[in-house]
Protein backbone atom coordinates (compact mmCIF):
# COMPACT_ATOMS: atom_id res chain seq x y z
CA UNK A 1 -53.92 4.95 -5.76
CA UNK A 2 -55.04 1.26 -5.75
CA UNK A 3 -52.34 0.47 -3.38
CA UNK A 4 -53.03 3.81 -0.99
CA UNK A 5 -56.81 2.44 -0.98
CA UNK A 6 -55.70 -0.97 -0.18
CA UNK A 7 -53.36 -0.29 2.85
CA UNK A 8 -56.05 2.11 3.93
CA UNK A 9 -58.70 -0.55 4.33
CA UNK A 10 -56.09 -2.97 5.69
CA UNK A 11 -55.95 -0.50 8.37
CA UNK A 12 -52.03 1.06 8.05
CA UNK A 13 -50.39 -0.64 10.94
CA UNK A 14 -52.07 1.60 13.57
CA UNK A 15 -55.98 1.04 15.06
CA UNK A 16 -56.70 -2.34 13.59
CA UNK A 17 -53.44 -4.47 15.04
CA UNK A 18 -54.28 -3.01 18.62
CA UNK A 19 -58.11 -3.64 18.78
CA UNK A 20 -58.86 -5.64 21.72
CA UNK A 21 -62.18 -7.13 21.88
CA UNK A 22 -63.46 -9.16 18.99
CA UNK A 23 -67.25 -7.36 19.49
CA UNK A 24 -65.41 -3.86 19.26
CA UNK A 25 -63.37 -4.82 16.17
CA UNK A 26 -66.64 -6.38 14.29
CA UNK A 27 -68.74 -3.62 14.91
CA UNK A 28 -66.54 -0.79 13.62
CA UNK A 29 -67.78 -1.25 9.94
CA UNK A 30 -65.91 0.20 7.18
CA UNK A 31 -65.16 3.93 5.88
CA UNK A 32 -68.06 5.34 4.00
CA UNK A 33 -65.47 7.46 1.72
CA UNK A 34 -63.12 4.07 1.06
CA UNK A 35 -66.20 1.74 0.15
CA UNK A 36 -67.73 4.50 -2.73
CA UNK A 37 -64.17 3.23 -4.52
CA UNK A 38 -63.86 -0.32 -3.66
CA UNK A 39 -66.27 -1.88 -6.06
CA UNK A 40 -64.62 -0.18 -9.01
CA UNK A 41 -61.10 -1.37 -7.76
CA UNK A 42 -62.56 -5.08 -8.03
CA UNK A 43 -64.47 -4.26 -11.22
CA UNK A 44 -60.60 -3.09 -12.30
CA UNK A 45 -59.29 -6.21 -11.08
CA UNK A 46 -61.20 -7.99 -13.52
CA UNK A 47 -59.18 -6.13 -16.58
CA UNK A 48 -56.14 -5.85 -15.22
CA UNK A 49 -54.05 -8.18 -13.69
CA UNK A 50 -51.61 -5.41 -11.98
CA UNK A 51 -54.73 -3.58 -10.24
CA UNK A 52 -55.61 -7.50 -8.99
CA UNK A 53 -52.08 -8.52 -7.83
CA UNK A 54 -52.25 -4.97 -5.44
CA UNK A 55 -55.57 -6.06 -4.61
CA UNK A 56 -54.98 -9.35 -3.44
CA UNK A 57 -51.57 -8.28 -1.49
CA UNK A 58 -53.07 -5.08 0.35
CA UNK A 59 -56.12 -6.52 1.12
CA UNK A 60 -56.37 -9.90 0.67
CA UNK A 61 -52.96 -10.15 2.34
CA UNK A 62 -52.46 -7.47 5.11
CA UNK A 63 -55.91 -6.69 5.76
CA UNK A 64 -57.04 -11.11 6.28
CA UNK A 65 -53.58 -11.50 8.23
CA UNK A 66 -54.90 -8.49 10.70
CA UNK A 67 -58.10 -9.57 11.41
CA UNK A 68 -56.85 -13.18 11.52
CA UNK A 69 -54.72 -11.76 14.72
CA UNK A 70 -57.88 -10.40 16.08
CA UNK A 71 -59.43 -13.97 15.45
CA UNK A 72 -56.41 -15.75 17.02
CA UNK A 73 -56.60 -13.26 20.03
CA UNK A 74 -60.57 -13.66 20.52
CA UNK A 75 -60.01 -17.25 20.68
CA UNK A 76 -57.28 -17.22 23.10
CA UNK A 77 -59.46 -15.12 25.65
CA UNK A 78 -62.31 -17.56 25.14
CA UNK A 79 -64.27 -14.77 22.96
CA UNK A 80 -64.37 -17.73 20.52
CA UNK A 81 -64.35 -21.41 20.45
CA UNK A 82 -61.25 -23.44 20.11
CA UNK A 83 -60.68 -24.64 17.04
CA UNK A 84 -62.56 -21.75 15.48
CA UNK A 85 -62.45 -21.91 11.28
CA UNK A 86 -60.32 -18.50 11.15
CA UNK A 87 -60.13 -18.51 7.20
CA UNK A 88 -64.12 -19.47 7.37
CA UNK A 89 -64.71 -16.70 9.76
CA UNK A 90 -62.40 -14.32 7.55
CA UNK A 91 -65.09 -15.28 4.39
CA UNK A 92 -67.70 -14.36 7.15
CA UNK A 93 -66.85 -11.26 8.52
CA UNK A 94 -66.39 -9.58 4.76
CA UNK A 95 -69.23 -10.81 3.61
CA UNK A 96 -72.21 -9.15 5.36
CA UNK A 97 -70.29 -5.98 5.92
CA UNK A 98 -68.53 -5.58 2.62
CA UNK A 99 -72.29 -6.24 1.25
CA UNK A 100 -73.87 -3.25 3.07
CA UNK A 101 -71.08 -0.99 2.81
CA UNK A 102 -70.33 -1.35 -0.74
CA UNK A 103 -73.20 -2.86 -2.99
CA UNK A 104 -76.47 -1.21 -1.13
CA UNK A 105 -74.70 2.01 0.07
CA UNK A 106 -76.15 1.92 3.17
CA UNK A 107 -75.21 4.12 5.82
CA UNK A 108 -73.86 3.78 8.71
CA UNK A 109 -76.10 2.49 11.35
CA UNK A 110 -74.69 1.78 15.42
CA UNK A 111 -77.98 -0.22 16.29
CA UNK A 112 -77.89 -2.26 12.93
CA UNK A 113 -74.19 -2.67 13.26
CA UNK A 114 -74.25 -4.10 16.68
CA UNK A 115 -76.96 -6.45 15.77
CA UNK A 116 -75.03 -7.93 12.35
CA UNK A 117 -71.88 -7.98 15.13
CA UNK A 118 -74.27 -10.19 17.45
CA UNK A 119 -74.84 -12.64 14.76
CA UNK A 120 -71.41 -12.74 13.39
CA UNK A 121 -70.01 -13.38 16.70
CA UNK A 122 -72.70 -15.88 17.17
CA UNK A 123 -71.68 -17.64 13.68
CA UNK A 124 -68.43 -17.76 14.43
CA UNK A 125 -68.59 -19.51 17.81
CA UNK A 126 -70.59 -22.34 16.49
């Protein structure tokens, strides 16, 4: 199960690898039905060291190596900075969502979504 949850947030090899845009790929957010079991799966991680390896390989791994290809692309069309910090805006882009998705359960929000992707765009060009 751990595994199934991790290659679903990594995104399978379908939607996330063919995003375009770095504003559409920011602002898509995360599945309401995946985050209700992610902060268990860390919790998990804690006490076992097989539930952490799977962890760290289906979404530590796959999923960072994705959206480091959308970070790579955003930078080559000028959506971003040269010289951009990709594994500092990798940190960055988990962070705020990962924090409203999974710790305060809030829901999803378009207008509040496109303003957090405003600012993390905005971050990650400085």
């Amino acid at each position: 199960m751990v595994g199934q949850v991790g290659r679903d947030q990594a995104g399978g090899e379908g939607p996330l690898a063919a995003w375009g845009v770095l504003r559409g790929c920011t602002a898509r957010g995360e599945d309401r039905r995946v985050s209700r079991i992610v902060p268990d799966m860390f919790a998990e991680a804690t006490r076992s060291p097989e539930v952490a390896a799977v962890l760290r390989e289906q979404v530590g791994g796959a999923r960072r190596n994705k959206v480091a290809a959308i970070l790579h692309r955003a930078v080559e069309r000028g959506e971003l900075p040269a010289g951009t910090d990709i594994e500092l805006g990798l940190d960055f882009l988990a962070g705020p969502l990962y924090w409203r998705v999974s710790i305060i359960q809030a829901a999803p929000d378009p207008e509040r979504m496109q303003r957090l992707t405003d600012k993390i765009i905005a971050a990650l060009a400085i």
